[in-house]
C-alpha atoms as a PDB file:
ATOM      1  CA  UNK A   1      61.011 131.164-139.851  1.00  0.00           C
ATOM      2  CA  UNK A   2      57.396 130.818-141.425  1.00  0.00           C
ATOM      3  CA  UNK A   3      54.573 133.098-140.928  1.00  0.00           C
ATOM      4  CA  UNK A   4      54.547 136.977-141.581  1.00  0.00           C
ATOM      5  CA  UNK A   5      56.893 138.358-142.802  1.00  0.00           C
ATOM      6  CA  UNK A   6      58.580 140.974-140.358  1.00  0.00           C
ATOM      7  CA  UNK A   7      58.135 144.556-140.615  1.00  0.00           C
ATOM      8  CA  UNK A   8      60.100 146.413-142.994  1.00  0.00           C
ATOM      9  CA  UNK A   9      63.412 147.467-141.810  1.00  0.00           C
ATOM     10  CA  UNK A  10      63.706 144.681-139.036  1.00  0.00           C
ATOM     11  CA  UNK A  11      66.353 142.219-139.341  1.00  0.00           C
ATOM     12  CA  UNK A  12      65.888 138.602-138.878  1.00  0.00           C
ATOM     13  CA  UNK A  13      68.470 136.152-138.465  1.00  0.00           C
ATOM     14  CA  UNK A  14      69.101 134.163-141.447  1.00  0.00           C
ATOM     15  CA  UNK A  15      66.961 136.479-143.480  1.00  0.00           C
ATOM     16  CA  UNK A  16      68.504 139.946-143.180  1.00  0.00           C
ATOM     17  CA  UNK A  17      66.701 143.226-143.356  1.00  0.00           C
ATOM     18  CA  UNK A  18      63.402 142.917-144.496  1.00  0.00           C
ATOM     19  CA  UNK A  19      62.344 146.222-147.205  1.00  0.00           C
ATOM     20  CA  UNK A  20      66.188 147.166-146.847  1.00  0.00           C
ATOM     21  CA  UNK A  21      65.527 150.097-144.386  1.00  0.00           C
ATOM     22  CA  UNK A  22      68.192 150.873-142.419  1.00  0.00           C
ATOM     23  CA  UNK A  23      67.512 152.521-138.819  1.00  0.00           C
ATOM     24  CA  UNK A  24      69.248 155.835-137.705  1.00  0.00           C
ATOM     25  CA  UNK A  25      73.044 156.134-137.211  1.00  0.00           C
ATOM     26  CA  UNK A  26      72.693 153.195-134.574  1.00  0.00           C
ATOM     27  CA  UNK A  27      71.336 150.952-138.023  1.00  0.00           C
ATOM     28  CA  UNK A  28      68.560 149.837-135.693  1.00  0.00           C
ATOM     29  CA  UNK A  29      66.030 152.250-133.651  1.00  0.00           C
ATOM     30  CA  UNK A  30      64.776 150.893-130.182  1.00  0.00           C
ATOM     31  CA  UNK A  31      61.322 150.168-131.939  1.00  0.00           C
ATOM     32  CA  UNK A  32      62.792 147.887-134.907  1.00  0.00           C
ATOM     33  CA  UNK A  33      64.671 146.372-131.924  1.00  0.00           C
ATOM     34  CA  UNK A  34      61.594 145.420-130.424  1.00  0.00           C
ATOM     35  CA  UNK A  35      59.533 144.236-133.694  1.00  0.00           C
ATOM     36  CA  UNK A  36      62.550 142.017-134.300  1.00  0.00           C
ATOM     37  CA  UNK A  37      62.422 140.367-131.095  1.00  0.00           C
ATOM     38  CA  UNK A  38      58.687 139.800-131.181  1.00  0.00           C
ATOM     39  CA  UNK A  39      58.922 138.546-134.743  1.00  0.00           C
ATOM     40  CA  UNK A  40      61.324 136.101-133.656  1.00  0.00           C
ATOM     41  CA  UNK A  41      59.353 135.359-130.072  1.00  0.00           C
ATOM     42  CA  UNK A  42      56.271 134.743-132.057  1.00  0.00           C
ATOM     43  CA  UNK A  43      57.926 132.378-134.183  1.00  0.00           C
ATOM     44  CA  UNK A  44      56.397 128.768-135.250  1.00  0.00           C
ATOM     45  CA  UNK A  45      59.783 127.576-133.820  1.00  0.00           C
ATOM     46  CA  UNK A  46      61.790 126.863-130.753  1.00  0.00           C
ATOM     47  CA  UNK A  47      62.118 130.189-129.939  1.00  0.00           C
ATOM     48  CA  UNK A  48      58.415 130.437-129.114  1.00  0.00           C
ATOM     49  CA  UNK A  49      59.079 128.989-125.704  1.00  0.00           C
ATOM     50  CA  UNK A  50      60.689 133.046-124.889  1.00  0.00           C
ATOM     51  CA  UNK A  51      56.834 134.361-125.735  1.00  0.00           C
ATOM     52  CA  UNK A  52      56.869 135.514-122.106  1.00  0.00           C
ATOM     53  CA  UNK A  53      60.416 137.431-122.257  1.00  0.00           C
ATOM     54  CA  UNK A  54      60.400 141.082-122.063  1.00  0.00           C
ATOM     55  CA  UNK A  55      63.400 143.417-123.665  1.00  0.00           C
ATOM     56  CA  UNK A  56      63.978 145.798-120.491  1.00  0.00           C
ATOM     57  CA  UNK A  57      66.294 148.240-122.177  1.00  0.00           C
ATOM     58  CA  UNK A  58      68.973 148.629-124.557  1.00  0.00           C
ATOM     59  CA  UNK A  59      71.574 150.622-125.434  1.00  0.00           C
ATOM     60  CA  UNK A  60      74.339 150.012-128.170  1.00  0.00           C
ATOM     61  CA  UNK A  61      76.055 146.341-128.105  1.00  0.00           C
ATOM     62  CA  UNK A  62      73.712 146.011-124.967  1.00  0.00           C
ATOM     63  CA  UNK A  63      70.694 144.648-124.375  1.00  0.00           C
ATOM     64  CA  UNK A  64      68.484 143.548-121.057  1.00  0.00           C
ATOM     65  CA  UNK A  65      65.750 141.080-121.208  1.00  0.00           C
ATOM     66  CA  UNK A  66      63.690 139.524-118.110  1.00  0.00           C
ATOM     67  CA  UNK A  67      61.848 136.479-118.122  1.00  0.00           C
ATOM     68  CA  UNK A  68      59.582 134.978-115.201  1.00  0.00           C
ATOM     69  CA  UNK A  69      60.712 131.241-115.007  1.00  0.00           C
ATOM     70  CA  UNK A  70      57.409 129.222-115.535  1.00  0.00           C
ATOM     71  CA  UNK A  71      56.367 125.579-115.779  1.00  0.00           C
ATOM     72  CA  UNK A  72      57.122 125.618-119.382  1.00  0.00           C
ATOM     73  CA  UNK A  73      60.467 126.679-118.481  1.00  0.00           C
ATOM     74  CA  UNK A  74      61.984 124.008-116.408  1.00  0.00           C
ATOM     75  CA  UNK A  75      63.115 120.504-116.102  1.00  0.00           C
ATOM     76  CA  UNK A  76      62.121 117.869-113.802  1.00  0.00           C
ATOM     77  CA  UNK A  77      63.583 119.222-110.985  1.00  0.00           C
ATOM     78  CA  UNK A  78      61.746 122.542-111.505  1.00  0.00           C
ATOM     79  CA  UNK A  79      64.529 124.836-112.419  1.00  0.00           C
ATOM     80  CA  UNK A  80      65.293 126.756-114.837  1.00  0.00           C
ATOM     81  CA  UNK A  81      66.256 124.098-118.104  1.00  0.00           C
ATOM     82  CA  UNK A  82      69.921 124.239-119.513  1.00  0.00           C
ATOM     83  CA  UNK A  83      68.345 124.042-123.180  1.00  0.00           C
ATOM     84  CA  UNK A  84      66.548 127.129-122.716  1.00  0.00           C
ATOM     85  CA  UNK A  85      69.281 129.074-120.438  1.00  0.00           C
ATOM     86  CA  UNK A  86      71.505 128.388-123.999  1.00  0.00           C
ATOM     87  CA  UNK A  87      69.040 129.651-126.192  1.00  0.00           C
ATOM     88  CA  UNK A  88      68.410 132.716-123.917  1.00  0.00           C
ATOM     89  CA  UNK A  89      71.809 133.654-124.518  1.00  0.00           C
ATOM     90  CA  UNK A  90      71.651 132.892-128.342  1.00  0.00           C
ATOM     91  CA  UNK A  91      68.855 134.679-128.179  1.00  0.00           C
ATOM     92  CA  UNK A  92      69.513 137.819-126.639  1.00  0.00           C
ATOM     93  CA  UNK A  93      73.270 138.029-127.934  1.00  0.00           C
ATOM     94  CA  UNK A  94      71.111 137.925-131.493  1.00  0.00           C
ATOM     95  CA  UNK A  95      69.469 141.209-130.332  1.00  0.00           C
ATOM     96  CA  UNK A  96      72.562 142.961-128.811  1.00  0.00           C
ATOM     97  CA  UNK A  97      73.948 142.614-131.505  1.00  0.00           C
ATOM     98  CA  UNK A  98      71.245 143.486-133.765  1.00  0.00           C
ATOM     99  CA  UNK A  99      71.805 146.956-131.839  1.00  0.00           C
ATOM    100  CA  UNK A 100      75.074 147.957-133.230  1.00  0.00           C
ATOM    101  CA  UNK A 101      75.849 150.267-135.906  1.00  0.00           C
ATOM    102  CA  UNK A 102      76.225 146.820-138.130  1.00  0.00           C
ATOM    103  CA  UNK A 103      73.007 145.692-137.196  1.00  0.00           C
ATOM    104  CA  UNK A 104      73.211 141.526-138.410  1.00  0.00           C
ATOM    105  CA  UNK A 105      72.679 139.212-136.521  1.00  0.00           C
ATOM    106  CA  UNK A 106      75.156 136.861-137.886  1.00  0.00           C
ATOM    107  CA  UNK A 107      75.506 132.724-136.863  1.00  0.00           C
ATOM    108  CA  UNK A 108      76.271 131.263-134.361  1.00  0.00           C
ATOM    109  CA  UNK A 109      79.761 129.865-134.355  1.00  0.00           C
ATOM    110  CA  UNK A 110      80.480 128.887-130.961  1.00  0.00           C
ATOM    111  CA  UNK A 111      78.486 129.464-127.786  1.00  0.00           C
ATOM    112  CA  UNK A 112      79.218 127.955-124.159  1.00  0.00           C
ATOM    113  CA  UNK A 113      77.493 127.969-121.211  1.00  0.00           C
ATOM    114  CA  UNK A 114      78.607 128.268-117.394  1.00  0.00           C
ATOM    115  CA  UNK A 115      75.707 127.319-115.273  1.00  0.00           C
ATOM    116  CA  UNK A 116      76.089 128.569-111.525  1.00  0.00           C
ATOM    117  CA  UNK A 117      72.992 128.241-110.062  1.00  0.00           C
ATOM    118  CA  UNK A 118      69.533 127.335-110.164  1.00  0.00           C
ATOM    119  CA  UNK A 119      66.277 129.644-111.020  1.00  0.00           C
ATOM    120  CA  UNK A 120      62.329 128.177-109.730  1.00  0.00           C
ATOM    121  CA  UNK A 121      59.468 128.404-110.792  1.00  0.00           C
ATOM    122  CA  UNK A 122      58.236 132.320-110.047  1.00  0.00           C
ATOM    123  CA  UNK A 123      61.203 133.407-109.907  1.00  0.00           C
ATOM    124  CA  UNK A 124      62.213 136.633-112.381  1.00  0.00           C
ATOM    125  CA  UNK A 125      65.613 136.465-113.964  1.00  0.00           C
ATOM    126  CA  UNK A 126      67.589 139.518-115.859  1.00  0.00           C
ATOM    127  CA  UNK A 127      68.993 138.217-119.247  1.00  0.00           C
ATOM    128  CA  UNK A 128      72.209 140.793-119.791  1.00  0.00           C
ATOM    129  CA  UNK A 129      73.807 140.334-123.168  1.00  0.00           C
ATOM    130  CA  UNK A 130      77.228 142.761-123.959  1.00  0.00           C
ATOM    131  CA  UNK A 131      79.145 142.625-127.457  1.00  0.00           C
ATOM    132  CA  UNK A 132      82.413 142.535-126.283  1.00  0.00           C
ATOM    133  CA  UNK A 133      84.047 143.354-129.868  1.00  0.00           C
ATOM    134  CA  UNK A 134      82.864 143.037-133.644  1.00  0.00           C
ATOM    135  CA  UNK A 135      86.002 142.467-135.721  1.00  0.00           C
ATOM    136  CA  UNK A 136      85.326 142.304-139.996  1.00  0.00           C
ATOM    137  CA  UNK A 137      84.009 138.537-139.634  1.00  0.00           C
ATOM    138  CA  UNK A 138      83.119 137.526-135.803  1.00  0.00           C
ATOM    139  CA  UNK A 139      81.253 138.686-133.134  1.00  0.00           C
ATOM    140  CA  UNK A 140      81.478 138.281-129.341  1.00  0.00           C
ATOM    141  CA  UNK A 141      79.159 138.556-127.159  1.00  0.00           C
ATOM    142  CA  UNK A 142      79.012 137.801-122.993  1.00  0.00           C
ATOM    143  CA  UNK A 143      75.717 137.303-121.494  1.00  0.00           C
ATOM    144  CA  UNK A 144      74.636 136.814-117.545  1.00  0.00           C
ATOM    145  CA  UNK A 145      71.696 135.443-116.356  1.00  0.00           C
ATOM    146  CA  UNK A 146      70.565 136.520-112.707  1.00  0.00           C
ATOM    147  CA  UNK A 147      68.150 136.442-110.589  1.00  0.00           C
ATOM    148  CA  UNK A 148      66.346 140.001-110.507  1.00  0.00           C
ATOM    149  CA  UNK A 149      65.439 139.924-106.689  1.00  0.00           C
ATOM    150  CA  UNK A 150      69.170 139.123-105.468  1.00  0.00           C
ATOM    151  CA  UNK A 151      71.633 139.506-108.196  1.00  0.00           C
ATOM    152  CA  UNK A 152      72.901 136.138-108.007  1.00  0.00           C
ATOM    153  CA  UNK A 153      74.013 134.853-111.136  1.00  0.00           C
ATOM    154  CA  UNK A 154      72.713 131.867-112.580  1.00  0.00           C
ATOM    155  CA  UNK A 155      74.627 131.438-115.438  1.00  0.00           C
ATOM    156  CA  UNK A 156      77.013 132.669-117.769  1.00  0.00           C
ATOM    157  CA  UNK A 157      77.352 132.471-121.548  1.00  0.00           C
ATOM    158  CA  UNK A 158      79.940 133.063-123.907  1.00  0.00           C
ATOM    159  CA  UNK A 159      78.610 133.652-127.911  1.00  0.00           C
ATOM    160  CA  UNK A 160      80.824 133.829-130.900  1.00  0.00           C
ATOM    161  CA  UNK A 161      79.035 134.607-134.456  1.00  0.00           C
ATOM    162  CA  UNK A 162      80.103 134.723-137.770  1.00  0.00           C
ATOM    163  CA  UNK A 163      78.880 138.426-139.231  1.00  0.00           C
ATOM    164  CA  UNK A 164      80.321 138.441-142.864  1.00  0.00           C
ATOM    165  CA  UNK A 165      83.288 140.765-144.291  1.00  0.00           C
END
């Protein structure tokens, strides 16, 4: 990522913890949570196209995200693209996991992506990303996307990273 650098304590992925700062017993606070997802939202990169996604809450291994689904968003048809439903959950499982004791945010190793519906334009979708286990090496994380007004889910995402020994 180029630009500033983040704030100290906040992990980046692919650049660890910035002035080596490690959070309370959790390894990350709520507020390093959130200056690592805008420092990777206001990115130079892909990930800029998530400027508009808001972190809703978060509690260990868990984190909730939601996203109005604009122009900017979508494919020809006007729904919600499949590129940016898979980097949503890279995304977001990046922050869940973030928000573990461990706190890195590891690589991506596998990820997979069941889509189940559509989301329009002005509609507001719920990113929900769960760690289902953190083993010495891997990660796993689950995420479902759904639309905030009925609940319906719009897709699903599976996210294996490699976290180090």
């Amino acid at each position: 990522r180029r630009g500033k650098a983040p704030p100290a304590g906040v992990a980046v992925p692919g650049r660890g913890r910035a002035g080596g700062q490690r959070g309370g017993s959790m390894g990350f606070t709520m507020e390093n949570l959130k200056e690592a997802m805008k420092y990777m939202l206001e990115s130079k990169g892909f990930d800029r196209v998530l400027r508009k996604m808001k972190l809703q809450s978060a509690t260990p291994g868990k984190v909730v995200c939601e996203m109005k689904v604009e122009e900017e968003h979508t494919n020809r048809g006007g729904t919600l693209h499949g590129g940016l439903t898979a980097t949503l959950v890279d995304v977001v499982s990046t922050a869940a996991l973030l928000y573990t004791e461990r706190a890195v945010p590891g690589v991506s190793v596998d990820m997979n992506i069941t889509y189940t519906s559509a989301a329009k334009i002005g509609e507001e979708i719920l990113i929900t990303a769960q760690i289902l286990k953190q083993g010495k090496t891997l990660a796993f994380a689950t995420v479902d996307l759904t639309n905030k007004a009925t609940g319906k889910l719009i897709a699903q995402g599976r996210h294996t990273k490699f976290i180090g020994n």
